[in-house]
N, C-alpha and C. Protein backbone atom coordinates (compact mmCIF):
# COMPACT_ATOMS: atom_id res chain seq x y z
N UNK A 1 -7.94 13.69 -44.84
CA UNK A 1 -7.39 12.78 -43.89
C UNK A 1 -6.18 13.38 -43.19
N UNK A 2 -5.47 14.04 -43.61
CA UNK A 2 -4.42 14.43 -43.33
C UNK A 2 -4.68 15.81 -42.17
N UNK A 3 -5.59 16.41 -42.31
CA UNK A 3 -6.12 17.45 -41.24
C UNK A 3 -6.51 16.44 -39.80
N UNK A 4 -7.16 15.26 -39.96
CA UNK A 4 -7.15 14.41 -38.75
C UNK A 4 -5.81 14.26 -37.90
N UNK A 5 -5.10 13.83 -38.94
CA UNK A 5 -3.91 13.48 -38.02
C UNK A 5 -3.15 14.64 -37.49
N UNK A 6 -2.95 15.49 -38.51
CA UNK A 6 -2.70 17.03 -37.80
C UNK A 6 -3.31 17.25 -36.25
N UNK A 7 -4.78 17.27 -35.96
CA UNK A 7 -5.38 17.49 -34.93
C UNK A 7 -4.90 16.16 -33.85
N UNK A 8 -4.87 15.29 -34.67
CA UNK A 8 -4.74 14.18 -33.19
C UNK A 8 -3.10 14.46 -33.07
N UNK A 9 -2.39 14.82 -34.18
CA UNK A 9 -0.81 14.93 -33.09
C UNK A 9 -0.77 16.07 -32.44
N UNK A 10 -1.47 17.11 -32.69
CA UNK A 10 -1.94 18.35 -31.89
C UNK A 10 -2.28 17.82 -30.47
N UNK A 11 -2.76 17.36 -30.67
CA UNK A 11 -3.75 16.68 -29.19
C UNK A 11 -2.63 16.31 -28.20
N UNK A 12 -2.24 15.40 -28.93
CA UNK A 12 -0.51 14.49 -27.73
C UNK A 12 -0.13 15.39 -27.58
N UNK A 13 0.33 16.81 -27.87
CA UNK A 13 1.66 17.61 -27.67
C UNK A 13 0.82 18.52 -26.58
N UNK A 14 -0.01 18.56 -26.72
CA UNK A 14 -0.70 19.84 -25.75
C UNK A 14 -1.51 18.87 -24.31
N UNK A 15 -1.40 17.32 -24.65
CA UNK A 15 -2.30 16.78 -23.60
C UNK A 15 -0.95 16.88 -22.26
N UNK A 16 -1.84 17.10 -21.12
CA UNK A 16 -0.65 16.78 -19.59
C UNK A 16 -0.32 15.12 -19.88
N UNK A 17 0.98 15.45 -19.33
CA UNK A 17 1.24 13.85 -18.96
C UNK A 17 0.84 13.51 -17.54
N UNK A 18 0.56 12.38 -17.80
CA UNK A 18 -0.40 11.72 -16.45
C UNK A 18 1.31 11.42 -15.37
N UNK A 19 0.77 12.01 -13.85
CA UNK A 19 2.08 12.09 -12.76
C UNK A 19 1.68 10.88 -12.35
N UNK A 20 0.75 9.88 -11.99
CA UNK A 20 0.70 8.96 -11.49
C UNK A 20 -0.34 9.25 -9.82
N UNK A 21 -0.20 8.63 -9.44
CA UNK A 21 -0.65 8.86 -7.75
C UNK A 21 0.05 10.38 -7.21
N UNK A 22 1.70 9.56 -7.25
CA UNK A 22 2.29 10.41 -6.54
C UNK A 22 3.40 10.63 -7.63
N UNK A 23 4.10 12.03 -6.77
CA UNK A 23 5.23 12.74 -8.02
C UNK A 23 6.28 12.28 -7.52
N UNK A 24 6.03 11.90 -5.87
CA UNK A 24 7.68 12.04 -5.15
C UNK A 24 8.86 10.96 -5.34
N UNK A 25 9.44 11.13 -5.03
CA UNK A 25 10.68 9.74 -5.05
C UNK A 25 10.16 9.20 -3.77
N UNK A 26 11.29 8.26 -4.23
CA UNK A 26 11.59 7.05 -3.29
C UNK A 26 12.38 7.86 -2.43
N UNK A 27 12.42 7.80 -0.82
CA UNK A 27 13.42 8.75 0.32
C UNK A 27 13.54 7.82 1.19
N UNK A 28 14.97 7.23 1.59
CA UNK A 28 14.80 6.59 3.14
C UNK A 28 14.21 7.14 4.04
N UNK A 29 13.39 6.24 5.37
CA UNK A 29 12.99 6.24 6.22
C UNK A 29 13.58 6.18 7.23
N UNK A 30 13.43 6.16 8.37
CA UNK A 30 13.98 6.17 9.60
C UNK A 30 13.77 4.94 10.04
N UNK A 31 14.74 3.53 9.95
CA UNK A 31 14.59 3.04 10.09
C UNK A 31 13.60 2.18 12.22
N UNK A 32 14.00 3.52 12.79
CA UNK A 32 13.46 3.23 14.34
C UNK A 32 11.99 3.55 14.01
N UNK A 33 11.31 4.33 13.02
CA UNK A 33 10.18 4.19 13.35
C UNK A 33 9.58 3.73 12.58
N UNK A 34 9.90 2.57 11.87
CA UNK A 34 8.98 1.03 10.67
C UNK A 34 9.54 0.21 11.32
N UNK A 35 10.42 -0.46 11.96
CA UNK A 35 11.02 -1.68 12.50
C UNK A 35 9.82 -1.98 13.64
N UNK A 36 9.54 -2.84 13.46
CA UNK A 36 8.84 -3.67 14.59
C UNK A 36 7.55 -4.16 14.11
N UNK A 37 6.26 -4.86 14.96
CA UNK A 37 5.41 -5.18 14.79
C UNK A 37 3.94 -4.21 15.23
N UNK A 38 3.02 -3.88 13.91
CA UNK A 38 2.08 -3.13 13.97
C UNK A 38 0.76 -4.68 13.71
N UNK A 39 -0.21 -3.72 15.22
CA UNK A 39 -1.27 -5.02 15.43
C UNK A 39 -2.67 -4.25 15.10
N UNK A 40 -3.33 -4.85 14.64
CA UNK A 40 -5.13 -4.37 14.55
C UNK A 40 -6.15 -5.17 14.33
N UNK A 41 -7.23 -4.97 14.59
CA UNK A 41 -8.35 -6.21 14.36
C UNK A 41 -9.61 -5.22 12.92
N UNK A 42 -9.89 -5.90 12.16
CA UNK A 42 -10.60 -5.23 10.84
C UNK A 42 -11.85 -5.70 11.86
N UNK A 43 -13.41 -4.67 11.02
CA UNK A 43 -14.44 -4.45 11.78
C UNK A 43 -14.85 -5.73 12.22
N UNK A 44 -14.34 -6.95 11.04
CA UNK A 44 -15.21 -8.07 11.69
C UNK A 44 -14.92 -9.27 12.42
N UNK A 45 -13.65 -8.57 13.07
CA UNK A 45 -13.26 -8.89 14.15
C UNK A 45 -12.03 -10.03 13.66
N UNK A 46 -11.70 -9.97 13.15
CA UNK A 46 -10.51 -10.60 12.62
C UNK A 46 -8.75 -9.65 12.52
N UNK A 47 -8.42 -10.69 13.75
CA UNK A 47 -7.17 -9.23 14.27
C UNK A 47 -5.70 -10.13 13.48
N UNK A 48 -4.92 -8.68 12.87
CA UNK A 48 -3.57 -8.70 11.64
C UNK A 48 -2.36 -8.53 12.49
N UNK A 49 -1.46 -8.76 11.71
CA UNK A 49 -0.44 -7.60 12.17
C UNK A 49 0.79 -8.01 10.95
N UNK A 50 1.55 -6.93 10.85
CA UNK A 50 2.25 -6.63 9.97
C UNK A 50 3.91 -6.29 10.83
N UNK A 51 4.46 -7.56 10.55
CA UNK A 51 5.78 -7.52 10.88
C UNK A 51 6.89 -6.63 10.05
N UNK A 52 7.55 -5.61 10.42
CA UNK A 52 8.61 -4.79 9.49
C UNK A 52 9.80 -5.05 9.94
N UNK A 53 11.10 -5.13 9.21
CA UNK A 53 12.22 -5.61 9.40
C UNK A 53 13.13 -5.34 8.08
N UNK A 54 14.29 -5.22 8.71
CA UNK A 54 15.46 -5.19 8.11
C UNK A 54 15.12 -3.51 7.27
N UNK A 55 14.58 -2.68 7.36
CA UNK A 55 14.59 -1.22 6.83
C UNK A 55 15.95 -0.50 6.53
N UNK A 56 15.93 -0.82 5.29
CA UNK A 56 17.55 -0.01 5.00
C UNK A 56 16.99 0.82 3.65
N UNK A 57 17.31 1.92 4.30
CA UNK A 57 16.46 3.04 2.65
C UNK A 57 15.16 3.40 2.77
N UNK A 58 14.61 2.97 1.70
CA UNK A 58 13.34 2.73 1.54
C UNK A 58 12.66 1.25 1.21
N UNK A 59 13.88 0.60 1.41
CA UNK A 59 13.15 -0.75 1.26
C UNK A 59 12.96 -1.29 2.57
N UNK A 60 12.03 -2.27 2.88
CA UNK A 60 12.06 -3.72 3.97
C UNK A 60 10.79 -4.73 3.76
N UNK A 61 11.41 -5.68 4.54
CA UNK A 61 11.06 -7.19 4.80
C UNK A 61 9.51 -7.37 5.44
N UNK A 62 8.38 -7.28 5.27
CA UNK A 62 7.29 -7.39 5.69
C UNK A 62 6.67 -8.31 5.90
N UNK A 63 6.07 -9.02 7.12
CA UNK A 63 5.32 -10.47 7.12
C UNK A 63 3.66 -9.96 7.63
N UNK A 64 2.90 -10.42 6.27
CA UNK A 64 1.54 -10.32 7.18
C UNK A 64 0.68 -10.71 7.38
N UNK A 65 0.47 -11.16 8.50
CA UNK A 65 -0.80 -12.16 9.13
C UNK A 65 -1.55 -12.28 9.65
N UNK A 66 -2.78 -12.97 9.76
CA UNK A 66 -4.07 -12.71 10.12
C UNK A 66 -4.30 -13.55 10.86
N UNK A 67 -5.36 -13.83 11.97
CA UNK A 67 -6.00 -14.86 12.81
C UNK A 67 -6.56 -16.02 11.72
N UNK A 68 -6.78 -16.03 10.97
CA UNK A 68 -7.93 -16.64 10.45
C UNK A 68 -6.56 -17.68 9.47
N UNK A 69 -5.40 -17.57 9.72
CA UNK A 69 -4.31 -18.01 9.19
C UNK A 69 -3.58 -17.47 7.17
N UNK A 70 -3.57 -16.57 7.08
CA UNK A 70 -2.92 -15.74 6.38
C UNK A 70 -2.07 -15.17 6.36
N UNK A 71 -1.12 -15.96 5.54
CA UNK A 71 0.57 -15.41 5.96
C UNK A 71 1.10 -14.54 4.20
N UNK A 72 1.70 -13.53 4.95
CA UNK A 72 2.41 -13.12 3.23
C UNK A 72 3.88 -12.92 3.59
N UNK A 73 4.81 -12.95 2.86
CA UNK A 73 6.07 -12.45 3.53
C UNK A 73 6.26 -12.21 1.75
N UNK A 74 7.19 -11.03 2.05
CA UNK A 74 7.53 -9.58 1.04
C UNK A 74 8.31 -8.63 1.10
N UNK A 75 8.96 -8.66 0.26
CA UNK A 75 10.35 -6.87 0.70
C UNK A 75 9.54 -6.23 -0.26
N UNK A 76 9.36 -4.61 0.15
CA UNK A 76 8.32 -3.83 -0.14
C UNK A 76 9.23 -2.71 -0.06
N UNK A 77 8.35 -1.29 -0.86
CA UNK A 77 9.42 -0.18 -1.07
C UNK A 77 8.04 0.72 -1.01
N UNK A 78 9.01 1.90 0.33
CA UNK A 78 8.12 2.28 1.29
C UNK A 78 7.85 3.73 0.39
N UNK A 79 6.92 4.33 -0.11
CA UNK A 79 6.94 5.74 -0.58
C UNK A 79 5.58 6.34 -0.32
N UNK A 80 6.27 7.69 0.58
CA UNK A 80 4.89 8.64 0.60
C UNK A 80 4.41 7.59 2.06
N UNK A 81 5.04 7.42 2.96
CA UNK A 81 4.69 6.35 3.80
C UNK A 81 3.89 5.29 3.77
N UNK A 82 3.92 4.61 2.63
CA UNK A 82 2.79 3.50 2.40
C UNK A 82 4.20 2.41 1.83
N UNK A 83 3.05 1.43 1.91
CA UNK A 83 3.65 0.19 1.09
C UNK A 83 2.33 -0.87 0.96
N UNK A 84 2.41 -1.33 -0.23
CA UNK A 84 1.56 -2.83 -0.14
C UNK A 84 2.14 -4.08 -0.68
N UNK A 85 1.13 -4.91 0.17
CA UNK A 85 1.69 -6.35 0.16
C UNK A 85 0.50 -7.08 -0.05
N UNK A 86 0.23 -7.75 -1.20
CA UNK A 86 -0.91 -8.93 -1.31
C UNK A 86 -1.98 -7.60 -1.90
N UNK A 87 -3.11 -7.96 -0.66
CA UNK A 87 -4.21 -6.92 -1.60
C UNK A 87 -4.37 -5.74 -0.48
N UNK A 88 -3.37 -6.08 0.67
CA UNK A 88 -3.44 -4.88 1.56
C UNK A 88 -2.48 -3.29 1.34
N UNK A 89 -2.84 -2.45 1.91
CA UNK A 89 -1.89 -1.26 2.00
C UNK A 89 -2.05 -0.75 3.08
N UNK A 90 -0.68 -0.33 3.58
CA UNK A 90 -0.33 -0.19 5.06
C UNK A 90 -0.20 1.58 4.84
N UNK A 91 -0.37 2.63 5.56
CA UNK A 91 0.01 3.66 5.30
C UNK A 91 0.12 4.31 6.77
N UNK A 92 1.61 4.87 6.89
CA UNK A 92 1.81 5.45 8.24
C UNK A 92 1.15 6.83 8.43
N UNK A 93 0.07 6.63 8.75
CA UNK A 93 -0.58 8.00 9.33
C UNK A 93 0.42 9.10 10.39
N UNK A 94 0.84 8.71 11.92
CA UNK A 94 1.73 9.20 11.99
C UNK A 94 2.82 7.98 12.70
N UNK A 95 3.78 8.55 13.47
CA UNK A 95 4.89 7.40 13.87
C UNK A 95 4.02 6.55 15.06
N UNK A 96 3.91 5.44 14.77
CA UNK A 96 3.68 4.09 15.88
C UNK A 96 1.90 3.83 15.29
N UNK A 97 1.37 4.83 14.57
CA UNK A 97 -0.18 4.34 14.65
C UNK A 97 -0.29 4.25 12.60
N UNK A 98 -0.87 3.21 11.99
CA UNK A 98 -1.10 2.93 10.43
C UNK A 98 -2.28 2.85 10.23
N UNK A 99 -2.90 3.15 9.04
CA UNK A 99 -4.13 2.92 8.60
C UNK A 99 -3.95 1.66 7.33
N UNK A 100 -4.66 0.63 7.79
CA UNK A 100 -4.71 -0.41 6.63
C UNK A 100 -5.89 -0.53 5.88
N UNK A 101 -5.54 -0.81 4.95
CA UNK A 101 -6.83 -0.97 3.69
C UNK A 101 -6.48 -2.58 2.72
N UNK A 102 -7.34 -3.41 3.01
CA UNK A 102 -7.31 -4.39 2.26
C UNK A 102 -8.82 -4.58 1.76
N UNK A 103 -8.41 -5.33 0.49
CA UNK A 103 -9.63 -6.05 -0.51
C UNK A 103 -9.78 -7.38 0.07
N UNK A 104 -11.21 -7.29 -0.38
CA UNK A 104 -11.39 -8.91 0.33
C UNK A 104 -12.17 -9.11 -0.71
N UNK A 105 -12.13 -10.46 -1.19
CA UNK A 105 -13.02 -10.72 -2.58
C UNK A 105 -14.14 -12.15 -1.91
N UNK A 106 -15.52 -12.19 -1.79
CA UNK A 106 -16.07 -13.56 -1.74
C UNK A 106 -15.81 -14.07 -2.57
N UNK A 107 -15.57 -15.52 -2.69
CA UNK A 107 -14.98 -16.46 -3.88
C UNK A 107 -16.49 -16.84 -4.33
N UNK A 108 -17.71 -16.91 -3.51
CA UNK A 108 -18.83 -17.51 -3.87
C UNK A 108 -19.37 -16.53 -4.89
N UNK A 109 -19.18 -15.42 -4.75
CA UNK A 109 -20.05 -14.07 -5.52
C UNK A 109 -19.00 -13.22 -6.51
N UNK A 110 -17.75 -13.31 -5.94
CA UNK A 110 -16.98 -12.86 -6.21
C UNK A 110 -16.84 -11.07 -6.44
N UNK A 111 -18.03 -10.54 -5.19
CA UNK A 111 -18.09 -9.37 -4.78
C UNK A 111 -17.17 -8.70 -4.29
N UNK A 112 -16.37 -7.90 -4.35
CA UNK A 112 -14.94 -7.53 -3.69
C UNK A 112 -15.76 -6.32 -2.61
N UNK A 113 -14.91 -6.09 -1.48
CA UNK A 113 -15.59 -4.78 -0.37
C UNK A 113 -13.80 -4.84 0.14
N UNK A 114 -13.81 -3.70 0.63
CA UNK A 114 -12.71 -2.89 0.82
C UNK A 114 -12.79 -2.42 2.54
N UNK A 115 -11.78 -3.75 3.74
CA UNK A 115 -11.58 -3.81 4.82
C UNK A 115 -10.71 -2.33 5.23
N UNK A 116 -11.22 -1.33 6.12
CA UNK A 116 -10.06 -0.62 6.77
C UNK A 116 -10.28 -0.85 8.05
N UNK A 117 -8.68 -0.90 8.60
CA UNK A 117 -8.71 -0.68 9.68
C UNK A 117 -7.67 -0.16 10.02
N UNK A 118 -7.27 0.00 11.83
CA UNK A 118 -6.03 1.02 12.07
C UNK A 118 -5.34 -0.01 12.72
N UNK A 119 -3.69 -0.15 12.88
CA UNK A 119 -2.89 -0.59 13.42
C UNK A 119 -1.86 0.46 14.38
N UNK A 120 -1.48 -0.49 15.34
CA UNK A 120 -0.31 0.43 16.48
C UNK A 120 0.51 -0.39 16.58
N UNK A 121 1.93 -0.17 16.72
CA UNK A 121 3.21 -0.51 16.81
C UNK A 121 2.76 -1.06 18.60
N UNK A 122 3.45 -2.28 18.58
CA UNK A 122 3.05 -2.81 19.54
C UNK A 122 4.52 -3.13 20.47
């Protein structure tokens, strides 16, 4: 028994530690290019937009809403140019244009499918 545990604490000391997604820190942003309102419509025709505000650091104030009446409001912490809010994630591709990715779950089936679409600073 004692050769087991030998090998399994062997194991922990030599296994990588898991980095996560990402390695980087948290870095302020520039606050002139997240401030304002980014607009887009997902394929099925249901148009968002994602209000940004108050950007000091890496944190800010996010409101986001949909036609179909879906409101979230959230202070969010921006890293690796992304942030999420609810079941969406906003990610600044480059300055003024985002790529969004939200889950959408049917409540009847409870099938989840995965909305992208692109947003522009409007």
């Amino acid at each position: 028994m004692a050769d087991f545990f030998t090998i399994l604490s062997n194991s922990y000391k030599t296994a990588p530690t898991p980095s996560g997604p990402s390695s980087a820190k948290y870095v302020p942003v520039d606050p002139a290019n997240w401030t304002g309102t980014f607009k887009g419509t997902y394929s099925t025709g249901e148009k968002f937009s994602f209000q940004i505000s108050d950007v000091q650091g890496f944190r800010a104030k996010v409101r986001y809403q949909t036609d179909k009446g879906i409101s979230q409001f959230q202070d969010v912490l921006i890293k690796d140019n992304s942030f999420r809010i609810g079941d969406s994630k906003f990610l600044m591709k480059k300055i003024g244009h985002a790529q969004i990715k939200t889950v959408v779950t049917n409540p009847q089936t409870g099938a989840s499918t995965l909305n992208t679409a692109y947003a522009d600073l409007v």
